[in-house]
N, C-alpha and C. Protein backbone atom coordinates (compact mmCIF):
# COMPACT_ATOMS: atom_id res chain seq x y z
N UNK A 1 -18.02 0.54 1.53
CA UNK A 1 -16.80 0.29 2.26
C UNK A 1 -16.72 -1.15 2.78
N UNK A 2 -17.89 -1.73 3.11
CA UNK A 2 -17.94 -3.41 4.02
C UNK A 2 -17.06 -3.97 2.67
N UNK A 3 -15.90 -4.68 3.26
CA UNK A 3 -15.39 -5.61 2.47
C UNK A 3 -14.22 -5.21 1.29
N UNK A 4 -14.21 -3.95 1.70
CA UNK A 4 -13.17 -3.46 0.87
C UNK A 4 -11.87 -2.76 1.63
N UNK A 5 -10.85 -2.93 1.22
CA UNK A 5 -9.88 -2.32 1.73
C UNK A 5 -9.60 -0.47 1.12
N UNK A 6 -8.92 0.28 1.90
CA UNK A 6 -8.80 1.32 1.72
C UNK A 6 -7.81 1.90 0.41
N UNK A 7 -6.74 0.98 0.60
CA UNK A 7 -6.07 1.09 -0.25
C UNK A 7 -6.56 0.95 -1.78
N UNK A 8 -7.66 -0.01 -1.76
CA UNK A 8 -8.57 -0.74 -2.85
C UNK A 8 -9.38 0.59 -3.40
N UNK A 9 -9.91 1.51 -2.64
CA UNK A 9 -10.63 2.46 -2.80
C UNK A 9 -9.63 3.68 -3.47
N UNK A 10 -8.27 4.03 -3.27
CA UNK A 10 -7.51 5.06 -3.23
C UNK A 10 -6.62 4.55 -4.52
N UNK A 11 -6.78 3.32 -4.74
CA UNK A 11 -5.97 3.11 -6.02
C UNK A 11 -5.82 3.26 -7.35
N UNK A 12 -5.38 4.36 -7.87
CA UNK A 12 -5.59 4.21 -9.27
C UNK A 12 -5.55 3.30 -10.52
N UNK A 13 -6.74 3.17 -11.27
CA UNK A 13 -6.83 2.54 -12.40
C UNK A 13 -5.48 2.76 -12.99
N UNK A 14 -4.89 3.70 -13.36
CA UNK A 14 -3.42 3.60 -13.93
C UNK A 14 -2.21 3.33 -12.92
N UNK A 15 -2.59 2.51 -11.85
CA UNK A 15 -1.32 2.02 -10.64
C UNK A 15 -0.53 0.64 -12.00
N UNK A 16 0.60 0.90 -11.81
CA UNK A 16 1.20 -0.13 -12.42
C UNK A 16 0.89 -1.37 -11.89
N UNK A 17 0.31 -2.01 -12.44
CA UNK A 17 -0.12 -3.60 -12.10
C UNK A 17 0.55 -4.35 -11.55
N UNK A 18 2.02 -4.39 -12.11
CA UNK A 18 3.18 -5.45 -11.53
C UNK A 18 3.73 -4.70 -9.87
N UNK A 19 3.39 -3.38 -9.85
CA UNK A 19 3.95 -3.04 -8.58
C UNK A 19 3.00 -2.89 -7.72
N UNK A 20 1.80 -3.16 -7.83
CA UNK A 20 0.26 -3.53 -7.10
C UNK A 20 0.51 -5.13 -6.72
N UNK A 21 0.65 -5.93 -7.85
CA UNK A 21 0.66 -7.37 -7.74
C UNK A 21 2.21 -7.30 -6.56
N UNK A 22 3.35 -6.91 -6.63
CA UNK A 22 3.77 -7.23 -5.78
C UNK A 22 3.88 -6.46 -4.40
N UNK A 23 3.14 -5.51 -4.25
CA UNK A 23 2.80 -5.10 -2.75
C UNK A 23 1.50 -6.28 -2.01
N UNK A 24 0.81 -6.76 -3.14
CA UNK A 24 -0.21 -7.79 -2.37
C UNK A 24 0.57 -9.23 -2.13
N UNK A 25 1.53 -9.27 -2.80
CA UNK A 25 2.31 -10.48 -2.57
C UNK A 25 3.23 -10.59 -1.29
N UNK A 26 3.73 -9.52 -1.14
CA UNK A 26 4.15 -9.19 0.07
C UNK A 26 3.49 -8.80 1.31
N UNK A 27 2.11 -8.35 1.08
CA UNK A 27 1.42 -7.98 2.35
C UNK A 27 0.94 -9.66 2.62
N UNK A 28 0.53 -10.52 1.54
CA UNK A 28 0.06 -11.84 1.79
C UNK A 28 1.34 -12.56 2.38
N UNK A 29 2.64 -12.41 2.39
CA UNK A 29 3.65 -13.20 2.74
C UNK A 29 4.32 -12.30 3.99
N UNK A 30 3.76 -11.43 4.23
CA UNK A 30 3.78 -10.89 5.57
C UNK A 30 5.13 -10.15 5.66
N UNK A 31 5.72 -9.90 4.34
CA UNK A 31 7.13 -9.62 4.13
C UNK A 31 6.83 -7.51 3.90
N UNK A 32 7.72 -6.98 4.17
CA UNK A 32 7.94 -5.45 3.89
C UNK A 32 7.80 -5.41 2.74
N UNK A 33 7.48 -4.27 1.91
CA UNK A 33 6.90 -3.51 0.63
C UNK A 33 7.58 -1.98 0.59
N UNK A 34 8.74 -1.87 -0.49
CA UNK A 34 8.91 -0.33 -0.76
C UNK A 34 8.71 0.03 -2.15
N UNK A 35 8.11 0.98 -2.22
CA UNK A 35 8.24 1.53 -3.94
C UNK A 35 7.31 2.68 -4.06
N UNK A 36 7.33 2.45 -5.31
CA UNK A 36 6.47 4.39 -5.84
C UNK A 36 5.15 3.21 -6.10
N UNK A 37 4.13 4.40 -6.08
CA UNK A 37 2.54 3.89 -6.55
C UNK A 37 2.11 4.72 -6.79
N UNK A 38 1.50 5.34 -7.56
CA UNK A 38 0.51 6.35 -8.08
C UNK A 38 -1.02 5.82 -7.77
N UNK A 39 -1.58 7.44 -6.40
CA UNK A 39 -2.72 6.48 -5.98
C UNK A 39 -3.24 7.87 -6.26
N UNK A 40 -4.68 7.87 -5.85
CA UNK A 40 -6.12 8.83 -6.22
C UNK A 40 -6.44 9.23 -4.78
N UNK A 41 -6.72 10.55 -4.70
CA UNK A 41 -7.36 11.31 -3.03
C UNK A 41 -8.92 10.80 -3.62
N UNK A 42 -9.27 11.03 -2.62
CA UNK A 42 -10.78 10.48 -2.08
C UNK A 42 -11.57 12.13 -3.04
N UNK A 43 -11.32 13.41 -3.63
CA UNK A 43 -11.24 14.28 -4.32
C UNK A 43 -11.28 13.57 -5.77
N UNK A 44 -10.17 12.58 -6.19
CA UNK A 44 -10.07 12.52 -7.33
C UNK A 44 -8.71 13.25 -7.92
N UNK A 45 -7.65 13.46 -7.29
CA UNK A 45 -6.61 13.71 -7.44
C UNK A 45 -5.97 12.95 -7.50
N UNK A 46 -4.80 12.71 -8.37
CA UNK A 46 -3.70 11.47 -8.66
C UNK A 46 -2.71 12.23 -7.78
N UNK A 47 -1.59 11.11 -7.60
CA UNK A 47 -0.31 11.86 -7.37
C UNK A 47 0.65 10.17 -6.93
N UNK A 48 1.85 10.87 -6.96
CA UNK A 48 2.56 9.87 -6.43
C UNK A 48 3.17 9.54 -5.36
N UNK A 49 3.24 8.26 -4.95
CA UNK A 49 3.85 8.25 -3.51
C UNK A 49 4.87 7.24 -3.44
N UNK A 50 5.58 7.94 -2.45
CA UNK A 50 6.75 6.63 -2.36
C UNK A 50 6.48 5.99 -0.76
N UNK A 51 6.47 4.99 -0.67
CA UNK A 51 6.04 3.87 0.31
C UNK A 51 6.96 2.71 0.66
N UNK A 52 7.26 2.85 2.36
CA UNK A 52 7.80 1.92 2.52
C UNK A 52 6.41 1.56 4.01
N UNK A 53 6.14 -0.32 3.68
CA UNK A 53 5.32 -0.85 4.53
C UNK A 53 6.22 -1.77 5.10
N UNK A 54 5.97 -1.85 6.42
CA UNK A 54 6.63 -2.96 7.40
C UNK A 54 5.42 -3.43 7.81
N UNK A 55 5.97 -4.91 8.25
CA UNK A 55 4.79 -5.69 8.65
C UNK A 55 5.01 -5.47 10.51
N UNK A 56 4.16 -5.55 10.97
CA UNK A 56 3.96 -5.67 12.87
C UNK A 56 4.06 -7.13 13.14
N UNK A 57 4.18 -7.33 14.05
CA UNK A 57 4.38 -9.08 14.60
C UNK A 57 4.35 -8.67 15.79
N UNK A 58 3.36 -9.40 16.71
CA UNK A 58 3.26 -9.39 18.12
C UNK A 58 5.35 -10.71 19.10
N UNK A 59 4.73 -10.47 20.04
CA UNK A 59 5.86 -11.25 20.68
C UNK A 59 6.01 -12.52 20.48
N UNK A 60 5.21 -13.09 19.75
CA UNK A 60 5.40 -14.89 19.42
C UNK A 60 5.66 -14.58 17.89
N UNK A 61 6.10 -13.34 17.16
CA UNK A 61 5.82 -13.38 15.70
C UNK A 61 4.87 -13.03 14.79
N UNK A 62 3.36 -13.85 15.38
CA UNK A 62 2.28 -13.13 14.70
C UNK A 62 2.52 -12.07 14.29
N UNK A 63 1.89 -12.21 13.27
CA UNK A 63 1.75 -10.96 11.97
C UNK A 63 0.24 -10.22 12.64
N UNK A 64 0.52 -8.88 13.04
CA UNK A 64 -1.05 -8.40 13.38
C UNK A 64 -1.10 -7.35 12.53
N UNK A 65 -0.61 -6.83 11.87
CA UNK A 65 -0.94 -5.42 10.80
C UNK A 65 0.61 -5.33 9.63
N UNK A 66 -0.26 -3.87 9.82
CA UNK A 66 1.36 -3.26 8.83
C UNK A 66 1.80 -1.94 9.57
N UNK A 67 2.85 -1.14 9.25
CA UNK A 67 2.27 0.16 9.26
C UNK A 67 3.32 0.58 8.02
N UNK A 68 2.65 1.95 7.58
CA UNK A 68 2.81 2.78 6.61
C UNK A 68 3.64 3.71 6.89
N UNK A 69 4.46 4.44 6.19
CA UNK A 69 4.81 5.36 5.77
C UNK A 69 4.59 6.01 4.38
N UNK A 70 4.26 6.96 4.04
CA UNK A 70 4.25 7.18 2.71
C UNK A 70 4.54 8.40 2.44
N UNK A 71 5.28 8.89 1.41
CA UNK A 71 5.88 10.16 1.40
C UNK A 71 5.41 10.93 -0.48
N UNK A 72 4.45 11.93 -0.37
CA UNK A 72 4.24 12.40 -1.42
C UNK A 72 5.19 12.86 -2.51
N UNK A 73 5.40 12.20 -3.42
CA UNK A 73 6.67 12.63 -4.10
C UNK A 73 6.15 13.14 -6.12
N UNK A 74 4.92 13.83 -6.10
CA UNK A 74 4.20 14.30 -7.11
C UNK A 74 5.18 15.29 -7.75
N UNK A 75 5.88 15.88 -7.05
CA UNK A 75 6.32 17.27 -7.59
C UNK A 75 7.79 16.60 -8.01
């Protein structure tokens, strides 16, 4: 786990690349992220999710996190 992100761990080898590449582009530019991702349970189960991330900003702006929503949409 040291040094790895969670998401990094939960992601499937078959996550579409271009919609991986641009959720990291956006978490690096501190900008919101919505879309589908097909990620893996800690089991080894695939499934899909639809995700919208907002970024947090303290009272001067700082960027201090994200938070998540994510809504299972497999079925």
């Amino acid at each position: 786990m040291i040094g790895r992100s969670r998401g990094a761990l939960l992601q499937c080898e078959r996550s579409d690349p271009e919609t991986i590449a641009a959720m990291r582009a956006a978490f690096t530019a501190g900008q919101p992220f919505c879309g589908e991702i097909l990620n893996r349970s800690k089991t080894g189960r695939e499934y899909w999710l639809d995700v919208d991330i907002q970024p947090i900003r303290d009272m001067d702006g700082v960027l201090t996190g994200f938070c998540a929503i994510e809504t299972d949409i497999s079925e």
